[in-house]
Protein backbone atom coordinates (compact mmCIF):
# COMPACT_ATOMS: atom_id res chain seq x y z
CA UNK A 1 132.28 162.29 34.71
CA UNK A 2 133.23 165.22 36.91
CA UNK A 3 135.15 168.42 35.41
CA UNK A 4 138.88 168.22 35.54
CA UNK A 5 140.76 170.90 37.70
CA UNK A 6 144.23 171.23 37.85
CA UNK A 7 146.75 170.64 40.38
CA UNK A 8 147.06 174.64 41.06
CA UNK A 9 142.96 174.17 41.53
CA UNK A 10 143.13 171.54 44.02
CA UNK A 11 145.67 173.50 46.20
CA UNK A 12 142.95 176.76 46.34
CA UNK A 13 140.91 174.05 48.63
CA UNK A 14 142.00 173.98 52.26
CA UNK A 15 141.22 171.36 53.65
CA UNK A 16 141.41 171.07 58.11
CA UNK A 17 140.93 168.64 60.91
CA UNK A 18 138.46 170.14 63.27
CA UNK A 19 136.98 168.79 66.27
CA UNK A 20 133.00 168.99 66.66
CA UNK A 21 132.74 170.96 70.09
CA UNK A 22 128.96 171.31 69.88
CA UNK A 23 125.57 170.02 68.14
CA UNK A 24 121.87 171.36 67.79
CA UNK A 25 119.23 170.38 65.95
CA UNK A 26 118.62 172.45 63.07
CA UNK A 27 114.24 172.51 62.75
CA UNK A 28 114.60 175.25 59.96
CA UNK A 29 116.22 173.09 57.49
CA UNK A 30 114.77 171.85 54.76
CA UNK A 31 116.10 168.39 55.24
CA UNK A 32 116.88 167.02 58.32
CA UNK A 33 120.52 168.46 59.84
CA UNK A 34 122.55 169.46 62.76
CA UNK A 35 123.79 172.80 63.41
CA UNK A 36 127.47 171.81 64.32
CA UNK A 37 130.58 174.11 66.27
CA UNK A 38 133.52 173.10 65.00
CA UNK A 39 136.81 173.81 67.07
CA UNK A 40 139.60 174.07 64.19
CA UNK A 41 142.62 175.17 66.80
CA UNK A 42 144.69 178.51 65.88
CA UNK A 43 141.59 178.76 62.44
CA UNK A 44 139.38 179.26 65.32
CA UNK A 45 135.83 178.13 66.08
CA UNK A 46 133.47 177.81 62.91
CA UNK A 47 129.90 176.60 62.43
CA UNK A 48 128.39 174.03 59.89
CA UNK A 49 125.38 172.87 59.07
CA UNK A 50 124.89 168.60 58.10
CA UNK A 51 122.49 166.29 56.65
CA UNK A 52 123.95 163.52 58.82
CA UNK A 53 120.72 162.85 61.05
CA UNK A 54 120.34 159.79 59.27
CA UNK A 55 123.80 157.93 61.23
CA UNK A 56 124.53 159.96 63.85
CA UNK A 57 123.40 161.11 66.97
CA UNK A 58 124.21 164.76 68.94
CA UNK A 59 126.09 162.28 71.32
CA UNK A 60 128.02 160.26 68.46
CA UNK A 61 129.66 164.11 67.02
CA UNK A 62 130.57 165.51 70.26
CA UNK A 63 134.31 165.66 70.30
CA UNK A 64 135.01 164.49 67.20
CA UNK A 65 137.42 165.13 64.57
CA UNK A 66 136.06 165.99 61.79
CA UNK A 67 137.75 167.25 57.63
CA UNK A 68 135.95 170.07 56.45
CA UNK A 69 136.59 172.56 53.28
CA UNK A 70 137.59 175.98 55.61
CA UNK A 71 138.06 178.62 52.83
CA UNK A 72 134.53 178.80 51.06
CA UNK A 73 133.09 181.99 51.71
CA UNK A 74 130.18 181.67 53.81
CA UNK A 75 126.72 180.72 53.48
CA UNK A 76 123.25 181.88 54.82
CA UNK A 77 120.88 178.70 55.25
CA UNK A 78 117.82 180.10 56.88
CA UNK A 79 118.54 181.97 59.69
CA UNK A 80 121.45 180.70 60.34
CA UNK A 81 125.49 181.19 58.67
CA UNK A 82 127.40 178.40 57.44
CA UNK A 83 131.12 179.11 57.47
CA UNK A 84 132.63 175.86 56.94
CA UNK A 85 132.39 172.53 55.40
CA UNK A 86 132.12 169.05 56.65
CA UNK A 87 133.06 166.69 54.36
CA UNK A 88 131.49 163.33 53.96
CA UNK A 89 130.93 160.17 51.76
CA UNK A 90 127.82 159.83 50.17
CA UNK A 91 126.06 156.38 50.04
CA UNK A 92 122.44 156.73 48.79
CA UNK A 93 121.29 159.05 51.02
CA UNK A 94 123.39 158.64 54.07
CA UNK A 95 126.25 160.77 54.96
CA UNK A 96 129.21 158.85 56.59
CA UNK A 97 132.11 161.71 57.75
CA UNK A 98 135.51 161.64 56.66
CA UNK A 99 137.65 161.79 59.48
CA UNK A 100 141.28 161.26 60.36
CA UNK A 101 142.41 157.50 61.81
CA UNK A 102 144.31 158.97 64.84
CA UNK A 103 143.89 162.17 66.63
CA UNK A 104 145.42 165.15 65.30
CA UNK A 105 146.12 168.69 66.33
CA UNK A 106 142.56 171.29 65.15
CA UNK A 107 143.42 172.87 62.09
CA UNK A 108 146.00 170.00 60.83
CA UNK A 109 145.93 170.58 56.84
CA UNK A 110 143.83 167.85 55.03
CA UNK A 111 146.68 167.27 51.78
């Protein structure tokens, strides 16, 4: 079982619609990943990193949207800086994207 958090806990988390604007492999990585540019509208552009190699293509993530955490500080994986991220469903050891069902405006709030 996972640790509770409250309500005020779950509202620290913000939580955006971004649109993937870019993708690069990402050799460095200890597991296979992308390097991703993420386009979250008045947030700005922010970069991720992704183990999602294993169902998607650089072709599939181009233009699109995306949910990823926004407010973690950020993270140094090898050489490069992680400042977002993208959130996904885990089945064995696939990654499958959350993602809204219509198109939103970048940097709509995930609630």
């Amino acid at each position: 079982m996972s640790t509770r958090i409250t309500f005020d806990d779950f509202t620290k988390i913000d939580l955006r619609v971004g649109t993937i604007i870019a993708v690069a492999d990402f050799p460095e990585a200890r597991r296979p990943a992308y390097k991703l540019t993420i386009d979250f509208g008045d947030l700005g552009i922010k970069k991720s990193s992704a183990q999602i190699t294993e169902l998607y293509t650089k072709e599939d993530l181009m233009q699109r949207q995306i949910v990823a955490v926004v407010n973690f500080e950020r993270k140094q994986i090898g050489k490069f800086m992680s400042e977002c991220l993208v959130i996904g469903a885990v089945n064995a050891k696939e990654v499958i994207l959350l993602h809204p069902e219509n198109k939103v405006p970048n940097g709509s709030i995930v609630s």
